[in-house]
Protein backbone atom coordinates (compact mmCIF):
# COMPACT_ATOMS: atom_id res chain seq x y z
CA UNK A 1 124.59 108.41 103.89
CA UNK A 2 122.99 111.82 103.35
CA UNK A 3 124.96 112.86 100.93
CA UNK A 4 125.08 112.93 96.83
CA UNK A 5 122.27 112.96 94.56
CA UNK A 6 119.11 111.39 96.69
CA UNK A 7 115.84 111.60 94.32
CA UNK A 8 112.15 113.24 95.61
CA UNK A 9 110.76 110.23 94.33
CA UNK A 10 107.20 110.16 92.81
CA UNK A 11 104.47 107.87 93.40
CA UNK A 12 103.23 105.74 90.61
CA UNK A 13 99.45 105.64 90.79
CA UNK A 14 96.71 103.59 88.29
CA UNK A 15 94.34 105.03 86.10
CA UNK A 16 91.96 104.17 88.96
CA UNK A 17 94.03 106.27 91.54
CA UNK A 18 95.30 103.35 93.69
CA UNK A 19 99.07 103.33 94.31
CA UNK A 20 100.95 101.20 91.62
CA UNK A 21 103.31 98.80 93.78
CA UNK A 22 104.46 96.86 90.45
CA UNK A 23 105.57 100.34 88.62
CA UNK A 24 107.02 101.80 92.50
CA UNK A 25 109.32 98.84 92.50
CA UNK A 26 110.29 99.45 88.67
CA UNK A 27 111.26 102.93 89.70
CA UNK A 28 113.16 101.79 92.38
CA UNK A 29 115.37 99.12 90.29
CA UNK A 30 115.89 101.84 87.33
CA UNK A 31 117.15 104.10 90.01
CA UNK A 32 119.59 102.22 91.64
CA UNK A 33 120.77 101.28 87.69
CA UNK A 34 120.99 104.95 86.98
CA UNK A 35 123.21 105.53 90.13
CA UNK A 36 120.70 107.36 92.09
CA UNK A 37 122.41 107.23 95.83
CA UNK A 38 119.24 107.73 97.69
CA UNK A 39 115.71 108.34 97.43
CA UNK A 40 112.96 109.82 99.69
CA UNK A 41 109.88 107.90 99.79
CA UNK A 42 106.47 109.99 100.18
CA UNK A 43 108.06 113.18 100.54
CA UNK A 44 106.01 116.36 98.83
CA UNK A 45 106.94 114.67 95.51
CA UNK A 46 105.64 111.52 96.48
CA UNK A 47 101.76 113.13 96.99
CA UNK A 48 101.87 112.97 100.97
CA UNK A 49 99.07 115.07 101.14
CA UNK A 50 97.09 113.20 99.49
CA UNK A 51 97.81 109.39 100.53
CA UNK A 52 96.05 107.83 103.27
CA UNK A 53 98.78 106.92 106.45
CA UNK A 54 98.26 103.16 105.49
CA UNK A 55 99.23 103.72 102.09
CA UNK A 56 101.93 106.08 103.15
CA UNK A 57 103.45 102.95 105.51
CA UNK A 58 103.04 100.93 102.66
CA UNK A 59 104.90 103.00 100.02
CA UNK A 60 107.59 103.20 102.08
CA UNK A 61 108.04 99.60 103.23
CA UNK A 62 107.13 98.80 99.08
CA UNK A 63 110.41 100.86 98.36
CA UNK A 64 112.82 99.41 101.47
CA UNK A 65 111.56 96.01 99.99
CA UNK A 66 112.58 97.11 96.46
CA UNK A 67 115.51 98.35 97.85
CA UNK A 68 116.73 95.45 99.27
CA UNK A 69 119.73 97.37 101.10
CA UNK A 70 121.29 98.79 97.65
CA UNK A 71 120.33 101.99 98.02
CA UNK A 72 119.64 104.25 101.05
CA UNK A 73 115.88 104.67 102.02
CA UNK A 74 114.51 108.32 103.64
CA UNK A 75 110.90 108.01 104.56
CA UNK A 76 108.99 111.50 104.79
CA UNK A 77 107.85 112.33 107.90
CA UNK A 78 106.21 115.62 108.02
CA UNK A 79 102.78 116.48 108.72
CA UNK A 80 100.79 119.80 110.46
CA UNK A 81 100.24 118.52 114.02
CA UNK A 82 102.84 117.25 115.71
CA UNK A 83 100.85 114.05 117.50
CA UNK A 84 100.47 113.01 114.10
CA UNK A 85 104.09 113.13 113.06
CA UNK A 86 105.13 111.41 116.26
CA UNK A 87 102.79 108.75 115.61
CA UNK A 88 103.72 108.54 111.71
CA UNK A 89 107.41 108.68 113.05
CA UNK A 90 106.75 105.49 114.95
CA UNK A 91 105.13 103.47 112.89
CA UNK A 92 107.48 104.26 110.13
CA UNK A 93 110.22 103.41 112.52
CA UNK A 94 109.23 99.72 112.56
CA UNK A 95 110.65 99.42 108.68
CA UNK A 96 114.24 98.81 107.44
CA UNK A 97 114.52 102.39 106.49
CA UNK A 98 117.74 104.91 107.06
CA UNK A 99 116.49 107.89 107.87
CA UNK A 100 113.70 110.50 107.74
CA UNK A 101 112.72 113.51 105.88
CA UNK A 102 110.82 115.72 108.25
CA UNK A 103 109.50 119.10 107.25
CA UNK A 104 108.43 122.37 108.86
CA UNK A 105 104.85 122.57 110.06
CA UNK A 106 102.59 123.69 107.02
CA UNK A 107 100.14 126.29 107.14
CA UNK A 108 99.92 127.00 111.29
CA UNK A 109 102.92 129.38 111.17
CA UNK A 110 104.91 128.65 114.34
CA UNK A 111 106.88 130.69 116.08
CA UNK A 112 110.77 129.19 115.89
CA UNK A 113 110.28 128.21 119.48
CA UNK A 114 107.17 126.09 118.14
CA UNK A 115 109.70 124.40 115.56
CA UNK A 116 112.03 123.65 117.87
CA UNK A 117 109.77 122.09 120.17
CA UNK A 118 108.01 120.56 117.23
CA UNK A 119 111.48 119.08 115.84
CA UNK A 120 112.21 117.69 119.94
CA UNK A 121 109.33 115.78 120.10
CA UNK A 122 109.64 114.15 116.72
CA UNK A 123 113.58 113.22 117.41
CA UNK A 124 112.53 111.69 120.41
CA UNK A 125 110.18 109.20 118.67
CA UNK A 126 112.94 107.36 117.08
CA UNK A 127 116.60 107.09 117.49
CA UNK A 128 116.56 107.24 113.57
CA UNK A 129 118.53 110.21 112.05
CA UNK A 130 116.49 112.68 111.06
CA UNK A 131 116.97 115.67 108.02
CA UNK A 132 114.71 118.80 108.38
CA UNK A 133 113.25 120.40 105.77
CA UNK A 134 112.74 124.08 104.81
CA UNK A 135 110.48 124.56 102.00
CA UNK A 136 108.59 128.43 103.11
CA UNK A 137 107.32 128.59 99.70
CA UNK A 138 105.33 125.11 100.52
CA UNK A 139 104.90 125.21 104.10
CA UNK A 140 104.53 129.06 104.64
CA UNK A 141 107.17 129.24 107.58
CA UNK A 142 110.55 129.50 107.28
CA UNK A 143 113.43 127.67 109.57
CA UNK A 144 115.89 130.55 110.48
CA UNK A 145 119.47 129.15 110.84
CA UNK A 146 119.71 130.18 114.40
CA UNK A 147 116.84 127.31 114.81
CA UNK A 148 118.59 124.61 112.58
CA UNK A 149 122.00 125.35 114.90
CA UNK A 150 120.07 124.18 117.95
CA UNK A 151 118.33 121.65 116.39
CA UNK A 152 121.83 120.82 115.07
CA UNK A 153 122.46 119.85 118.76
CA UNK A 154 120.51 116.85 119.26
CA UNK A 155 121.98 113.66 118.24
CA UNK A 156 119.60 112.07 115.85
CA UNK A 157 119.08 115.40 113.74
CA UNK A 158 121.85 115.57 111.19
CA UNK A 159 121.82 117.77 108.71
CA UNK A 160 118.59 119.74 106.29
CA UNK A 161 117.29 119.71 103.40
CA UNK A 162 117.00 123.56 102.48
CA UNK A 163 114.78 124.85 99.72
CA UNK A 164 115.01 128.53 99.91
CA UNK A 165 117.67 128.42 96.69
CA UNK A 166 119.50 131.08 98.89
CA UNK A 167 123.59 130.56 98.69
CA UNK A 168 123.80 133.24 101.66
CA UNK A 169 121.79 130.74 103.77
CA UNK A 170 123.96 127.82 102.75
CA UNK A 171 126.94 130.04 104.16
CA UNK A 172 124.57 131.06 107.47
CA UNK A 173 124.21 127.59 108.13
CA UNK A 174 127.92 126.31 107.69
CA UNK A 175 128.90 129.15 110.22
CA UNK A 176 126.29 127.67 112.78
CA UNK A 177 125.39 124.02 112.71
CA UNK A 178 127.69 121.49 114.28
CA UNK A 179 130.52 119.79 112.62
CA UNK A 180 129.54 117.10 110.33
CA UNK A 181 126.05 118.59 109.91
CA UNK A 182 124.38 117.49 106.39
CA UNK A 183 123.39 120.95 104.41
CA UNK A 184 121.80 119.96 101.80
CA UNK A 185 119.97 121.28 98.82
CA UNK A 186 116.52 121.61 98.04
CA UNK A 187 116.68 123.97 94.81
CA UNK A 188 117.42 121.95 91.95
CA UNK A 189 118.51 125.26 90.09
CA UNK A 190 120.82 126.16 92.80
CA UNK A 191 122.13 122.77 93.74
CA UNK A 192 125.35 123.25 91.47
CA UNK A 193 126.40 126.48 92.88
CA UNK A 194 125.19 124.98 96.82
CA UNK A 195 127.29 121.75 96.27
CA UNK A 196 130.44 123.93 95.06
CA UNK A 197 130.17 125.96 97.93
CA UNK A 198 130.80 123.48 100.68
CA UNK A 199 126.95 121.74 100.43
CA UNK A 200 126.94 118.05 100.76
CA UNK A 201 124.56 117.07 98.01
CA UNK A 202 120.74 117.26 96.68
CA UNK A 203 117.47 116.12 97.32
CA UNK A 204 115.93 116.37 93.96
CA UNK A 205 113.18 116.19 91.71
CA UNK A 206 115.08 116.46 88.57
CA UNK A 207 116.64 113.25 89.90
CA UNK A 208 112.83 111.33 89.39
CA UNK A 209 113.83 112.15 85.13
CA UNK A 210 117.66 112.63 84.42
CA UNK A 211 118.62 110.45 87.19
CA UNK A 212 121.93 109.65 85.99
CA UNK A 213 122.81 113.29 84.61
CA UNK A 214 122.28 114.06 88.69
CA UNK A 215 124.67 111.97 89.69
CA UNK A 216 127.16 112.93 87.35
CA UNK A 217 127.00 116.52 88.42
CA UNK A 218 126.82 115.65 92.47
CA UNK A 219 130.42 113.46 91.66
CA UNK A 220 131.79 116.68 89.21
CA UNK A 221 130.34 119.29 92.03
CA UNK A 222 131.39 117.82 95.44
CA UNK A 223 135.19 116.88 93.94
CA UNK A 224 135.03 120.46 92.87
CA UNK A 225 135.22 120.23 89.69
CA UNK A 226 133.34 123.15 88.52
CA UNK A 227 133.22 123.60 84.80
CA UNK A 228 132.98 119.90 84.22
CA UNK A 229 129.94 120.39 86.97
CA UNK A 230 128.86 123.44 84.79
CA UNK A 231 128.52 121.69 81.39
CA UNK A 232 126.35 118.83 83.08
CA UNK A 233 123.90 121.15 84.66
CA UNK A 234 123.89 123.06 81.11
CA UNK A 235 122.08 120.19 79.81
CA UNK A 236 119.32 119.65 82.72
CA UNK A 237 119.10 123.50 83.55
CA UNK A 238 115.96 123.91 81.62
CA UNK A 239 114.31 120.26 83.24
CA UNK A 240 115.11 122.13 86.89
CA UNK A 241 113.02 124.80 85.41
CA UNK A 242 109.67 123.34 83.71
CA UNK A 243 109.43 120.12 86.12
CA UNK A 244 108.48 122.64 88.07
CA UNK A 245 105.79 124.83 85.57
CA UNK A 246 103.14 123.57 87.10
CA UNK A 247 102.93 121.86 90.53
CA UNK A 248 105.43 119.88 91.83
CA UNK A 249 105.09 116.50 90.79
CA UNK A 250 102.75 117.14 87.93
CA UNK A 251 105.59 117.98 85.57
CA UNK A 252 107.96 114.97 86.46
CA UNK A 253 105.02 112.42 86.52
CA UNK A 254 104.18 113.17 82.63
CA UNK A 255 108.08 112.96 82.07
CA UNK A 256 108.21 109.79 83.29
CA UNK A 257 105.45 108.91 80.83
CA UNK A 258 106.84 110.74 77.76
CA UNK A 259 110.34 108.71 78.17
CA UNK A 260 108.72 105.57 78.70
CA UNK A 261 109.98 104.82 82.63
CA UNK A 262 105.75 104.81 83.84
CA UNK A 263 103.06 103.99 81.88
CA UNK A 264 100.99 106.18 83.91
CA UNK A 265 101.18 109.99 84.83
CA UNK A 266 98.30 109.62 87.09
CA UNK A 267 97.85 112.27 90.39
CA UNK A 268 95.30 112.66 93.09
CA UNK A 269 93.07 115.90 92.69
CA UNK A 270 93.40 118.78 93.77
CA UNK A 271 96.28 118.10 91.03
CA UNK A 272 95.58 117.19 87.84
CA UNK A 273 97.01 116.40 84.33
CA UNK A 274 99.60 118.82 82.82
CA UNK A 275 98.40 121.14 80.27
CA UNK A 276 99.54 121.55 76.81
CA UNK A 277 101.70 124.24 77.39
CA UNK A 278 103.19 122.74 79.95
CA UNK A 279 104.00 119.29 78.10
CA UNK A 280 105.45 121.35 75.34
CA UNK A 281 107.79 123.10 77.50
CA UNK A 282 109.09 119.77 79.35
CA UNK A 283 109.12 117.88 75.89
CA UNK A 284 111.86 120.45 74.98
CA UNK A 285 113.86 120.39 78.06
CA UNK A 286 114.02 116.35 77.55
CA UNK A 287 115.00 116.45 74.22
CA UNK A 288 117.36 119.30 75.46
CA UNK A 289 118.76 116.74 78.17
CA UNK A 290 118.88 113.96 75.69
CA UNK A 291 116.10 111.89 77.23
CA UNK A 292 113.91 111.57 74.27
């Protein structure tokens, strides 16, 4: 299940700022045509921060009913306090959904002991698997693999998505974790390179635009086929790059726009629109990528 090319997928929002449930389910169906083998529902990329817990319950259930079983479902999880993620963990756990996303704590900075403790509680509000998530340049704490390997332990935690982009972590990790452990990647840029050295797939945001070039280079990666894996990534290197210019999912939301998949690139402040520089720069990657 966790496993392949799984997309960070965005939330489609109106020009008002509501969620769009019509263009969501769109999304959904283009992904599962594109081959997309999974997708994470209100992660970061989805604009977690900024959505209101009913709206985040109803994005998700929006996608599992979009979804209709075709296509694996991860619901994000993760939140600062850890009451609030157990109680977001339960009411999540009422939908048809596979799995969760869960990641680190932002902005308290605990101790590893606090993550593990953190991580405990959460895994014992649902018998759900759950996939942790290191993102220190997001959540300003970083999971150290000695932390993962315990967490590793319990039985409903089963693998991480890690976004340090550092291939001597992926190797940390593998000497660790427990067997059959899911490792992986949260660097777009380094998911080629992770993948080909024993990783287990992506979760992307590179995925939300060149679905389809994704999948082709999880399949070339994880059957080892590495220059056939090198000349795919060749083409989306520079998308990896600019989607993330400006904050994260600022970049892929006008993308979406540009080739015609949302009508929309609408975002809840504090984001706001891409700049002109910024369009410029993804414009060429697309064109680059053959997706305009």
């Amino acid at each position: 299940m966790f496993s392949g090319s799984i997309v960070a997928l965005v939330t489609p929002m109106t020009i008002e700022g509501a969620v769009d449930f019509d263009a969501l389910k769109s999304l959904v169906k283009w992904h599962i045509e594109q081959g997309t083998q999974g997708i994470v529902a209100v992660g970061t990329t989805g604009e977690s921060a900024t959505l209101e817990t009913d709206e985040h319950l109803a994005v998700v259930k929006a996608v599992c009913e979009a979804a209709n079983g075709r296509i694996h479902v991860i619901a994000g999880n993760g939140g600062s306090a850890t009451h609030k993620v157990v109680a977001l963990t339960e009411a999540l756990d009422a939908l048809p959904i596979d799995g969760f996303l869960t990641a680190t704590p932002a902005y308290n900075k605990p101790t590893q002991q606090g993550l593990i403790a953190h991580f405990k509680a959460v895994a014992k509000a649902t018998d759900k698997p759950i996939v942790l998530y290191n993102v220190p340049g997001r959540t300003a704490v970083d999971m150290k693999p000695q932390t993962v390997a315990v967490l590793s332990e319990l039985n409903n935690i089963v693998g991480i998505k890690e976004a340090t982009g550092d291939l001597v972590r992926l190797a940390d990790l593998q000497a660790q974790v427990q067997p059959g452990f899911a490792l992986l990647s949260g660097d777009d840029a380094t998911s080629r390179a992770f993948m080909l050295a024993g990783g287990h797939g992506v979760i992307s945001v590179t995925a939300n635009v060149a679905p389809k070039a994704m999948r082709t280079l999880c399949d070339q990666a994880l059957a080892g086929h590495g220059a056939d894996a090198l000349a795919t990534d060749g083409l989306i290197q520079g998308l990896h790059r600019s989607l993330f210019i400006e904050a994260n999912p600022t970049p892929a939301k006008w993308a979406l726009k540009r080739m015609g998949v949302l009508a929309t690139d609408n975002l809840r402040l504090p984001l706001v629109p891409l700049t002109q520089a910024g369009q410029a720069s993804v414009e060429a990657d697309l064109k680059i990528a053959g997706l305009i």
